[in-house]
PDB file of N, CA and C in Angstrom:
ATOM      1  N   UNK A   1     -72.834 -14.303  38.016  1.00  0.00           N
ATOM      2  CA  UNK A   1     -72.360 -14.406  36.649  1.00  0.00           C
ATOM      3  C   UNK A   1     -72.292 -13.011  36.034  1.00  0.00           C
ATOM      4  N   UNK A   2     -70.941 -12.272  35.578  1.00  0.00           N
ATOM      5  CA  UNK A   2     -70.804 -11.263  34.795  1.00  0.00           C
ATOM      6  C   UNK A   2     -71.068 -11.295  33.492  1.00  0.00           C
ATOM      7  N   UNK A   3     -72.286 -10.666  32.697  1.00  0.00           N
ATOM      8  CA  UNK A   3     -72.312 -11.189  31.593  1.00  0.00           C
ATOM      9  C   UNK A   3     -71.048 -10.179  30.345  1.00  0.00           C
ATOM     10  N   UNK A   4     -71.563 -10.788  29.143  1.00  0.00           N
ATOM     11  CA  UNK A   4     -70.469 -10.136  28.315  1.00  0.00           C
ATOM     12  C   UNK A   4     -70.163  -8.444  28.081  1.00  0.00           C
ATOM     13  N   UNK A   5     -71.611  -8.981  28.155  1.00  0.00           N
ATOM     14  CA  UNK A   5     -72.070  -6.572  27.262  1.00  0.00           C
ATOM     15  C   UNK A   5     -72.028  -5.907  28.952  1.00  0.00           C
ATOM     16  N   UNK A   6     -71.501  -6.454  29.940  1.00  0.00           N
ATOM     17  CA  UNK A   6     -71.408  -5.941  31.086  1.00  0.00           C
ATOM     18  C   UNK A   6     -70.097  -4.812  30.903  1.00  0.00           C
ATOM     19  N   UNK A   7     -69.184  -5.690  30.746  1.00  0.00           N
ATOM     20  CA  UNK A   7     -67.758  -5.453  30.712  1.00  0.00           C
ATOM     21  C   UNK A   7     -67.408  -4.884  29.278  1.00  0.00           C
ATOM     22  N   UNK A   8     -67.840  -4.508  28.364  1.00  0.00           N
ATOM     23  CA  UNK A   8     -67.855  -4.311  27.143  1.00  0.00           C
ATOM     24  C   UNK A   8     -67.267  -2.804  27.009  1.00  0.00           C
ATOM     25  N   UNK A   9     -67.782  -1.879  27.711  1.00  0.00           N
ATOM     26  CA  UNK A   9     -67.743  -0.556  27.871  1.00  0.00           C
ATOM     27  C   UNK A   9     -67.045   0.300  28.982  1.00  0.00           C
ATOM     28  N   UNK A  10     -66.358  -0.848  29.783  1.00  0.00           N
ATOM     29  CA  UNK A  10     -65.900  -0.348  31.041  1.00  0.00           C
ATOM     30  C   UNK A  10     -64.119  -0.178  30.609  1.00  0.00           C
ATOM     31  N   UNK A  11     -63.594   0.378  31.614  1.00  0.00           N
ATOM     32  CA  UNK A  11     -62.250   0.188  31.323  1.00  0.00           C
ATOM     33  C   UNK A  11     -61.385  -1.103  31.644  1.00  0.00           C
ATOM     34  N   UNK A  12     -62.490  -2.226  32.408  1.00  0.00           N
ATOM     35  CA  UNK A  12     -61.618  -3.401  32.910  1.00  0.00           C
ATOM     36  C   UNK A  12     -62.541  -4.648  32.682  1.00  0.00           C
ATOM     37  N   UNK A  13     -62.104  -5.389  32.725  1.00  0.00           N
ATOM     38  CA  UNK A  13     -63.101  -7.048  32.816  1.00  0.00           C
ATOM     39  C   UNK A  13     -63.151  -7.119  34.223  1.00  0.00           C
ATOM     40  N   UNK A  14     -62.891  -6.291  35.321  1.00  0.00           N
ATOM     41  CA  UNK A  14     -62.718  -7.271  36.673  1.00  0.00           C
ATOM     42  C   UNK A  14     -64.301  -6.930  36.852  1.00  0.00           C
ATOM     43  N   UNK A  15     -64.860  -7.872  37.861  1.00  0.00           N
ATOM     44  CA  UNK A  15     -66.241  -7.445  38.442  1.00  0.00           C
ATOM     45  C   UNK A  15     -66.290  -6.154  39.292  1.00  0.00           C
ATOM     46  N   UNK A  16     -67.249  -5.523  39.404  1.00  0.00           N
ATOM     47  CA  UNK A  16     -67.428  -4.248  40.197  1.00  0.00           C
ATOM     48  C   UNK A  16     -68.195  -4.792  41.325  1.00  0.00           C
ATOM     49  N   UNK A  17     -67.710  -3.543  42.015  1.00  0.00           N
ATOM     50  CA  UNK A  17     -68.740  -3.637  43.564  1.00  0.00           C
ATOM     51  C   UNK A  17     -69.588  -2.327  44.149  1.00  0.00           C
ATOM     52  N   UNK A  18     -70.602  -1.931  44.303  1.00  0.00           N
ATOM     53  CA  UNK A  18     -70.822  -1.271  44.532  1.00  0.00           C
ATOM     54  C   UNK A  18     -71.288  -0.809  46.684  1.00  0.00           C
ATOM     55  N   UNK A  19     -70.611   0.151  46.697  1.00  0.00           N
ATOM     56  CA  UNK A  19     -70.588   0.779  47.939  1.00  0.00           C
ATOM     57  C   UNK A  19     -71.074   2.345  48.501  1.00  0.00           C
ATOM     58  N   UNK A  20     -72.411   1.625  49.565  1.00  0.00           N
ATOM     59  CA  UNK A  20     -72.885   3.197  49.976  1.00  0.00           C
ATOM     60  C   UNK A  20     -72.107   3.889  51.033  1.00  0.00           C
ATOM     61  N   UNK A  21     -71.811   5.202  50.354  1.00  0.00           N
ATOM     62  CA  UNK A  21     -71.201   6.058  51.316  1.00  0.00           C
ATOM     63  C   UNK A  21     -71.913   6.552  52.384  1.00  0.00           C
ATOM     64  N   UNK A  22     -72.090   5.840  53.713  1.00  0.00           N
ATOM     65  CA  UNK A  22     -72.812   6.318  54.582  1.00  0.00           C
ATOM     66  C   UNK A  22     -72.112   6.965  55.772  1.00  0.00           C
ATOM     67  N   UNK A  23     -72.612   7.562  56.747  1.00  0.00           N
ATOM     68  CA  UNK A  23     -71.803   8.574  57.490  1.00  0.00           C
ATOM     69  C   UNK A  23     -70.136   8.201  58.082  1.00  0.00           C
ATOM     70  N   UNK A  24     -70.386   6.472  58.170  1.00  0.00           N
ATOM     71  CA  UNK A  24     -69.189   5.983  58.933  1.00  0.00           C
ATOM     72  C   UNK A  24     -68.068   5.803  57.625  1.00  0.00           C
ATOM     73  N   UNK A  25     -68.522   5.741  56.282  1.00  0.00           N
ATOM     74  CA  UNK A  25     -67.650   5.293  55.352  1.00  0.00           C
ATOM     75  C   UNK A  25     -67.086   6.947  55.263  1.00  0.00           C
ATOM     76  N   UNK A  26     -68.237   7.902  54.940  1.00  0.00           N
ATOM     77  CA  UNK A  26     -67.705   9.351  54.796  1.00  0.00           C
ATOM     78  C   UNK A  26     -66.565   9.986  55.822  1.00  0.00           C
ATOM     79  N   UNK A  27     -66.877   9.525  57.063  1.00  0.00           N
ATOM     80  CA  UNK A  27     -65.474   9.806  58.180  1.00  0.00           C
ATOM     81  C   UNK A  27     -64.034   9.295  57.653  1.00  0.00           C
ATOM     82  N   UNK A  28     -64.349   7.951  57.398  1.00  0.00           N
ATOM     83  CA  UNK A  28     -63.449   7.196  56.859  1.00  0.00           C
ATOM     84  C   UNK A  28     -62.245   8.268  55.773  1.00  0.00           C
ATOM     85  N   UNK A  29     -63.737   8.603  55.187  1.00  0.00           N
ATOM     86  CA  UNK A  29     -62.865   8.716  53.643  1.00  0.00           C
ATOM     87  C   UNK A  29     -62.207  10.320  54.218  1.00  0.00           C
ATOM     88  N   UNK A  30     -62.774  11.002  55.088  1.00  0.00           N
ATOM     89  CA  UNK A  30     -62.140  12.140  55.623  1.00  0.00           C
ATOM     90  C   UNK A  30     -60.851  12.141  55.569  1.00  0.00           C
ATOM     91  N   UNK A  31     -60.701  11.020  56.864  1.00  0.00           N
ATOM     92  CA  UNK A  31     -59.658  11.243  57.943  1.00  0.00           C
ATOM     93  C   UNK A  31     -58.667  10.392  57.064  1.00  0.00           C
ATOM     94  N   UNK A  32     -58.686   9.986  56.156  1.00  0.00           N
ATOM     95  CA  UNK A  32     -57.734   9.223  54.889  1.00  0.00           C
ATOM     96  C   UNK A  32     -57.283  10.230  54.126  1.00  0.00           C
ATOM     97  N   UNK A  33     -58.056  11.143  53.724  1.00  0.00           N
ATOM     98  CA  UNK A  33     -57.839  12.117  52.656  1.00  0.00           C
ATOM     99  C   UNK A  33     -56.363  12.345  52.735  1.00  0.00           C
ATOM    100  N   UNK A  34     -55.790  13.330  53.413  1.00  0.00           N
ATOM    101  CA  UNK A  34     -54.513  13.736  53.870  1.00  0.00           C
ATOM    102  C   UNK A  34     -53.462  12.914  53.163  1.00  0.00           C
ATOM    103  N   UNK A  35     -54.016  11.713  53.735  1.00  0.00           N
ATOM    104  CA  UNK A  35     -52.863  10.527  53.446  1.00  0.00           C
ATOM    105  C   UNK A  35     -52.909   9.726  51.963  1.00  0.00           C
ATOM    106  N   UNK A  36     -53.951  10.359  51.485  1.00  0.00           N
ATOM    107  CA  UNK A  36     -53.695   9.670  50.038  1.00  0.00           C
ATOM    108  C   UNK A  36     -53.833  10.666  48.356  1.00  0.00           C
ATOM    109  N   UNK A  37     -53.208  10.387  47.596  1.00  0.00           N
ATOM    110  CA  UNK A  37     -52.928  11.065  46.585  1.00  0.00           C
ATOM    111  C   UNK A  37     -54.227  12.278  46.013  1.00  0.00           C
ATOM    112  N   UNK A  38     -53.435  13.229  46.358  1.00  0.00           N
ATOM    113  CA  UNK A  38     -54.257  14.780  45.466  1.00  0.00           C
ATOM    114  C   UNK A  38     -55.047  14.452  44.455  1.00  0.00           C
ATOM    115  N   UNK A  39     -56.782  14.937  44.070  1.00  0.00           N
ATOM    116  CA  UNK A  39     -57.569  14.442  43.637  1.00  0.00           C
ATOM    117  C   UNK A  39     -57.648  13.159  43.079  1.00  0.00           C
ATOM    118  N   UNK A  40     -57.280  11.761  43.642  1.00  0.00           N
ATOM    119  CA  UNK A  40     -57.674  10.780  43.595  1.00  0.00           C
ATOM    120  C   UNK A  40     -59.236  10.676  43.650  1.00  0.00           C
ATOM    121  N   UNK A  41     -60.436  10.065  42.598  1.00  0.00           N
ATOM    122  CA  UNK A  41     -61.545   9.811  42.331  1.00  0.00           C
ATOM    123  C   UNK A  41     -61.733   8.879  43.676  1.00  0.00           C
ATOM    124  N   UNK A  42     -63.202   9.134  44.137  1.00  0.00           N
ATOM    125  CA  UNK A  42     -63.619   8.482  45.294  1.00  0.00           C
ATOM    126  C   UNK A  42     -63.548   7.123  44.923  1.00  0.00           C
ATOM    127  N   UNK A  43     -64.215   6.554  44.000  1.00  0.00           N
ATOM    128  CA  UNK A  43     -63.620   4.888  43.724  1.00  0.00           C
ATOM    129  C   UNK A  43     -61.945   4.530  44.265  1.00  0.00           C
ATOM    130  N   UNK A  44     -61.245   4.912  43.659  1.00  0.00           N
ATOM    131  CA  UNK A  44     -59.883   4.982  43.796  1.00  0.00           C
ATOM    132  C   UNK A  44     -59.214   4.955  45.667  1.00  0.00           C
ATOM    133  N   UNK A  45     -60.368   6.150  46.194  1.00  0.00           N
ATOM    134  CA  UNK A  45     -59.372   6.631  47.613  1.00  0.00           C
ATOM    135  C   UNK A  45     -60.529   5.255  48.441  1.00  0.00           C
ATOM    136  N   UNK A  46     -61.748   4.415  47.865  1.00  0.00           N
ATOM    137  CA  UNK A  46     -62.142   3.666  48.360  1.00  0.00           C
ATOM    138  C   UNK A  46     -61.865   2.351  48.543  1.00  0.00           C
ATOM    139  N   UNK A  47     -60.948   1.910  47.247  1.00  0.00           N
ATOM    140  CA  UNK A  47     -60.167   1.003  46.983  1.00  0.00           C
ATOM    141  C   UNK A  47     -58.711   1.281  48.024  1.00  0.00           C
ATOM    142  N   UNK A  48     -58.138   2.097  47.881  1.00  0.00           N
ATOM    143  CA  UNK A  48     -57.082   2.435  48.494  1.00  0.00           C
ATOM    144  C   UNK A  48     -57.043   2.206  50.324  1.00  0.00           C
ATOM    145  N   UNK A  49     -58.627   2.547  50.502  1.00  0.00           N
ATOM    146  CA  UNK A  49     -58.167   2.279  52.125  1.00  0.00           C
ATOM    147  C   UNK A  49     -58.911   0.436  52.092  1.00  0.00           C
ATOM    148  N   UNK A  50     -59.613   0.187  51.295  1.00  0.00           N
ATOM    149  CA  UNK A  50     -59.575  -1.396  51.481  1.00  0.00           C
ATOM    150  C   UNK A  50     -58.447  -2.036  51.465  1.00  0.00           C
ATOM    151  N   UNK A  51     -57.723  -1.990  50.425  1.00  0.00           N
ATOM    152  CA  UNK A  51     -56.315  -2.533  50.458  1.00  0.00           C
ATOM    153  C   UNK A  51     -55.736  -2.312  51.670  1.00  0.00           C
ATOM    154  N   UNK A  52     -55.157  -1.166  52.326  1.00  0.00           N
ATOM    155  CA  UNK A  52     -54.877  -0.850  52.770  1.00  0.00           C
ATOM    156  C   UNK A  52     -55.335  -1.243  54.579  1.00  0.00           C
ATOM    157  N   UNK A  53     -55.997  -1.189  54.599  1.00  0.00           N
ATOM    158  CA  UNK A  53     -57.114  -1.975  55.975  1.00  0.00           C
ATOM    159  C   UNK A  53     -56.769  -3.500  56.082  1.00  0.00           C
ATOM    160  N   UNK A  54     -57.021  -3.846  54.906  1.00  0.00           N
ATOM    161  CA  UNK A  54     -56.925  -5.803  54.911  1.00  0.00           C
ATOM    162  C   UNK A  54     -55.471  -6.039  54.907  1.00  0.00           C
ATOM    163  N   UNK A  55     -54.201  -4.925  54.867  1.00  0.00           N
ATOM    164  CA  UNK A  55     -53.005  -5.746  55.041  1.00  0.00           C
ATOM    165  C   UNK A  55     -52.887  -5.444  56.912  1.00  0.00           C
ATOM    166  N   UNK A  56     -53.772  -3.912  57.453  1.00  0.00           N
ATOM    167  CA  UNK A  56     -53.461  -3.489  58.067  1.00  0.00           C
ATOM    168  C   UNK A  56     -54.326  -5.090  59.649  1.00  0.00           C
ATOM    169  N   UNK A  57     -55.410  -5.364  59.233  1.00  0.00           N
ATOM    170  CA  UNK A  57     -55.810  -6.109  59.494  1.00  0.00           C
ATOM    171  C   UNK A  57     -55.012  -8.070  59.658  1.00  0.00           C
ATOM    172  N   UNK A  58     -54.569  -8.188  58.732  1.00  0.00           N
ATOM    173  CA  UNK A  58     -53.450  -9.376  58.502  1.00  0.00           C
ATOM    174  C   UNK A  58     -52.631  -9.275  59.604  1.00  0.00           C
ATOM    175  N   UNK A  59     -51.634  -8.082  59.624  1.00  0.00           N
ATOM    176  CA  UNK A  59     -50.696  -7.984  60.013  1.00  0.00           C
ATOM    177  C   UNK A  59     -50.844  -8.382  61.469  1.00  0.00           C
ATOM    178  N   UNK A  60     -49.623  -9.237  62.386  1.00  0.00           N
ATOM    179  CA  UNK A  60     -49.728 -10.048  62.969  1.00  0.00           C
ATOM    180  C   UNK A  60     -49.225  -8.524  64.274  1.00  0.00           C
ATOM    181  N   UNK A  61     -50.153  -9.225  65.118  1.00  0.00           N
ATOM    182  CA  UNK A  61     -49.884  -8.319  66.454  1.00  0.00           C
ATOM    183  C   UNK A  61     -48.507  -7.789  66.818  1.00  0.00           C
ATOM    184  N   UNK A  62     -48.316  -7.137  67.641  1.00  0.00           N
ATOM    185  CA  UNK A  62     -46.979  -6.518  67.761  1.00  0.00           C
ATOM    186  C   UNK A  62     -46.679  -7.262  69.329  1.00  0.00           C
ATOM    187  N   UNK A  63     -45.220  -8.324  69.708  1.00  0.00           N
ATOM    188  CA  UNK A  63     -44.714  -8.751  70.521  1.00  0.00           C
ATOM    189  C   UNK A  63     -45.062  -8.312  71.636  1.00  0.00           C
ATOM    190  N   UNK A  64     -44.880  -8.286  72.796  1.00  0.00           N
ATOM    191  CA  UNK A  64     -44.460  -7.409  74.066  1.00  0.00           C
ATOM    192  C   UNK A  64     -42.813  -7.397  74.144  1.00  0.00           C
ATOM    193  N   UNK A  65     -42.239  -8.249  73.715  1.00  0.00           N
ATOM    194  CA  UNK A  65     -41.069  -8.382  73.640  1.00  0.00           C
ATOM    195  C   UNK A  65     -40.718  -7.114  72.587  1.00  0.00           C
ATOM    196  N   UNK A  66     -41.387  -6.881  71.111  1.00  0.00           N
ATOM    197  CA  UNK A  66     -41.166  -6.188  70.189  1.00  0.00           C
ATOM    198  C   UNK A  66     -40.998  -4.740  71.204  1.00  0.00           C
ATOM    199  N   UNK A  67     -42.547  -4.566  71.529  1.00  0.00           N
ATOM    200  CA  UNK A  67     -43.004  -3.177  72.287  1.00  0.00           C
ATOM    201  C   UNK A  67     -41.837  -2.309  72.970  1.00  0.00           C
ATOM    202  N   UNK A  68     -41.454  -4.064  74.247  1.00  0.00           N
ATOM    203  CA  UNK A  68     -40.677  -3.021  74.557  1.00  0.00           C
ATOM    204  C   UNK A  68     -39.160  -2.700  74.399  1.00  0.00           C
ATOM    205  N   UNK A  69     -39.016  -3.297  73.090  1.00  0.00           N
ATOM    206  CA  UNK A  69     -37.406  -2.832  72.086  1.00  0.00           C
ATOM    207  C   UNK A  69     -37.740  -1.444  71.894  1.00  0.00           C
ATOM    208  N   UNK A  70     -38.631  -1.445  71.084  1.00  0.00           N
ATOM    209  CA  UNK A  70     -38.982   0.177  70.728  1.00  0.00           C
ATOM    210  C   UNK A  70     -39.067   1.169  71.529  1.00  0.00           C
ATOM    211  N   UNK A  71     -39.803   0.959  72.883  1.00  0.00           N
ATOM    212  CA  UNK A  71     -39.984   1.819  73.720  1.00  0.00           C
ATOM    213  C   UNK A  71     -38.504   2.364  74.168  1.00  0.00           C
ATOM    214  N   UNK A  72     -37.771   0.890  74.783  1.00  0.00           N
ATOM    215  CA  UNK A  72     -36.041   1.652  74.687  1.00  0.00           C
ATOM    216  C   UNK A  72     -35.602   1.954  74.173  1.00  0.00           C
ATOM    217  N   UNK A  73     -35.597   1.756  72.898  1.00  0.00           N
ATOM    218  CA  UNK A  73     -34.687   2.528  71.471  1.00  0.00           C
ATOM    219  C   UNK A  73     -34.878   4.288  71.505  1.00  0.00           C
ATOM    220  N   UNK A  74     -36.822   4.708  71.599  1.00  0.00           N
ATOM    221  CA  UNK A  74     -37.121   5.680  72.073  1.00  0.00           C
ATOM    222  C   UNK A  74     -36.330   6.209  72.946  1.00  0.00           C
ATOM    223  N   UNK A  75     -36.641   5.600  74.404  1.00  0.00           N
ATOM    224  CA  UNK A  75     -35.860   6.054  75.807  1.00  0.00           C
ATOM    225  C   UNK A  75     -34.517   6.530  75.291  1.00  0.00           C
ATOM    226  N   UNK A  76     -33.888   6.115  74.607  1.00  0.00           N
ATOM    227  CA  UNK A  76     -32.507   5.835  74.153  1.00  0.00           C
ATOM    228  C   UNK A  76     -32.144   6.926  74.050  1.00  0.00           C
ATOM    229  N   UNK A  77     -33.190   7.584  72.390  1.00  0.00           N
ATOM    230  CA  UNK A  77     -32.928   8.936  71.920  1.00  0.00           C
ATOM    231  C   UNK A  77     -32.878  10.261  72.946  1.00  0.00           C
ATOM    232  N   UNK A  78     -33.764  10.106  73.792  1.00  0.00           N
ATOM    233  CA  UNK A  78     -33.747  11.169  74.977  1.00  0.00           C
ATOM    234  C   UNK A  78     -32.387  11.117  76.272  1.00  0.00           C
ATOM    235  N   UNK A  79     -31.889  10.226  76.199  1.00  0.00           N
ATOM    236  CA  UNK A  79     -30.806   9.730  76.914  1.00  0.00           C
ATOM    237  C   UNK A  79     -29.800  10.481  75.992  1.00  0.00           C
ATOM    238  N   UNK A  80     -29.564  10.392  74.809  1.00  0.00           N
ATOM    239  CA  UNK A  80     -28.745  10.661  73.949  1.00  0.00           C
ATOM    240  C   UNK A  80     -29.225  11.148  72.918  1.00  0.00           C
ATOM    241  N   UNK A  81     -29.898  12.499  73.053  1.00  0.00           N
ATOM    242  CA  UNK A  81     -30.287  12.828  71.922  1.00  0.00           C
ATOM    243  C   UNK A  81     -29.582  13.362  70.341  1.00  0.00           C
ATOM    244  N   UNK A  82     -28.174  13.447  70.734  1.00  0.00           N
ATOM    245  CA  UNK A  82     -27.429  13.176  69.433  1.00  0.00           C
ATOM    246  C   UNK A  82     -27.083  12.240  68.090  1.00  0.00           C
ATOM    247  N   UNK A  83     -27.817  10.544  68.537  1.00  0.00           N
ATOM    248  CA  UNK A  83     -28.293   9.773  68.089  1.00  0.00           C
ATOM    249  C   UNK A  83     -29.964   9.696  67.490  1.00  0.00           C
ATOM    250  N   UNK A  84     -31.004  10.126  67.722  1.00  0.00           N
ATOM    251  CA  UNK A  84     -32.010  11.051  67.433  1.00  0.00           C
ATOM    252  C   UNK A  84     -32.059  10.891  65.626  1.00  0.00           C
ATOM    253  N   UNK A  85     -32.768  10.409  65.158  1.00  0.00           N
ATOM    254  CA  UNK A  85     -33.233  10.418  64.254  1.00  0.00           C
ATOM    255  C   UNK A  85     -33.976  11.232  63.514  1.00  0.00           C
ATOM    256  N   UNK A  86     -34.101  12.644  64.367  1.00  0.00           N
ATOM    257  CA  UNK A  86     -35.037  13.376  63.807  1.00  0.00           C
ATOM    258  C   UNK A  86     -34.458  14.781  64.343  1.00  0.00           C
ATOM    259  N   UNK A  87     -34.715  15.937  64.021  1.00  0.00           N
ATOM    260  CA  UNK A  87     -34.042  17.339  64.437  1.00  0.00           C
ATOM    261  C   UNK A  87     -34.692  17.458  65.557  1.00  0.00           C
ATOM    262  N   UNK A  88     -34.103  18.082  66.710  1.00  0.00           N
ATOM    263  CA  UNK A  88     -35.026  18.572  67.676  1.00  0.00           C
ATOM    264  C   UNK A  88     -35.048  19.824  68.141  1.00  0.00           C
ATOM    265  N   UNK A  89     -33.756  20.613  66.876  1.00  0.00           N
ATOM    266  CA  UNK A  89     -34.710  22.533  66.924  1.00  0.00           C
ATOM    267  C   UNK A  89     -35.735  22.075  65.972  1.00  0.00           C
ATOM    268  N   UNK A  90     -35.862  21.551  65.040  1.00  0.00           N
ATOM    269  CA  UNK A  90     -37.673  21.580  63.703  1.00  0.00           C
ATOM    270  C   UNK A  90     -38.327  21.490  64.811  1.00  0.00           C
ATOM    271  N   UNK A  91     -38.303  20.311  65.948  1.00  0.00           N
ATOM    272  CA  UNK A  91     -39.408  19.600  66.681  1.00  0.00           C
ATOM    273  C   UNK A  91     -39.682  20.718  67.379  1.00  0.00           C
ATOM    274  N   UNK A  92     -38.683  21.610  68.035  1.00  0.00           N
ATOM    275  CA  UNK A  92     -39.071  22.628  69.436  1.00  0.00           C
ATOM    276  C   UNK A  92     -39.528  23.656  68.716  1.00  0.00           C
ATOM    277  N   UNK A  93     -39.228  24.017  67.055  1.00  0.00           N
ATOM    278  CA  UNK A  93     -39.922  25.233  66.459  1.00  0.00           C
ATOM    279  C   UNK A  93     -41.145  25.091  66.037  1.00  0.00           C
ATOM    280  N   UNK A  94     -41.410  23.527  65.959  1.00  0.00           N
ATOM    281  CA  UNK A  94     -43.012  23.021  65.381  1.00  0.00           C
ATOM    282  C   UNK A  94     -44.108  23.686  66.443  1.00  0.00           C
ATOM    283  N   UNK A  95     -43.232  22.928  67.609  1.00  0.00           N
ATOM    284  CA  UNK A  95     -44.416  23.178  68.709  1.00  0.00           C
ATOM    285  C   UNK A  95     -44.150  24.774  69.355  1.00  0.00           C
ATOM    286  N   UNK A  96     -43.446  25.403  68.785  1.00  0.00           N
ATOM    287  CA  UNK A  96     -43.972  26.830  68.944  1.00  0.00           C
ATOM    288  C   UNK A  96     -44.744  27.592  68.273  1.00  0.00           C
ATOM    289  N   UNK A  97     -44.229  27.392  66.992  1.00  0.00           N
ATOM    290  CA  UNK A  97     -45.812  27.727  66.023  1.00  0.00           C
ATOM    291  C   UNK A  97     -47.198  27.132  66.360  1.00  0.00           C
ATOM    292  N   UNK A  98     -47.347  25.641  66.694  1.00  0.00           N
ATOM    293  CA  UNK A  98     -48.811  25.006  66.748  1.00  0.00           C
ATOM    294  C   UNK A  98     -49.456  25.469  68.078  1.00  0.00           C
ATOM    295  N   UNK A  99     -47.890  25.986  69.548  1.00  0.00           N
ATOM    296  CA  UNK A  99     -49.041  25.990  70.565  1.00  0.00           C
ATOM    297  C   UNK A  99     -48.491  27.050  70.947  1.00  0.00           C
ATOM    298  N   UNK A 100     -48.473  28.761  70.657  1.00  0.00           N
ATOM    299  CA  UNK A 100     -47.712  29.347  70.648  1.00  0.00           C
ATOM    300  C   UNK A 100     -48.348  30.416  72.305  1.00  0.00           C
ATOM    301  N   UNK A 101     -47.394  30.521  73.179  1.00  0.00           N
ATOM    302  CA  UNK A 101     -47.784  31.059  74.753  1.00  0.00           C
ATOM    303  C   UNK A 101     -48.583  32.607  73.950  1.00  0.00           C
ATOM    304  N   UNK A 102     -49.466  32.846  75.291  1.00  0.00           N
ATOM    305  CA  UNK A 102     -50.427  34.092  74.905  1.00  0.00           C
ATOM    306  C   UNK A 102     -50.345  34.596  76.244  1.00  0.00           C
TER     307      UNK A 102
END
């Protein structure tokens, strides 16, 4: 039961939850960072990967049939890389900067 003078002072009526950040939640919230909005408040980037988890969780397995559409569509692009969805001087200049010969 939420009582009245609970919610009185907060910015919302919804119930709160409280959560310890322990080493496995702190990885968590690491390896998320990147991917979610510039100083977002830890409440916020904690909410964000719950949501985010429980659709990721829902979501219904991926075919073998699906798998291997994609995998050929892939194959495809290298067969024909003029169809290629993506540049592949950016791609060959990426990986000269990240792994550059010595």
């Amino acid at each position: 039961m939420v009582h009245q003078w609970y919610t009185r002072g907060v910015a919302t009526s919804h119930p709160r939850i409280q959560v310890t950040e322990d080493a496995e939640l702190a990885r968590a919230l690491r390896a998320a960072a990147p991917h979610l909005k510039p100083g977002l408040p830890r409440s916020q980037q904690v909410r964000e990967l719950a949501i985010v988890g429980a659709r990721h969780l829902a979501e219904e397995p991926m075919s073998e049939e699906r798998r291997h559409e994609l995998t050929e569509r892939l194959a495809s692009y290298f067969e024909h890389p003029e169809t290629a969805p993506w540049d592949w001087d950016s791609m060959r200049e990426s990986k000269r900067l990240a792994w550059p010969f010595r």
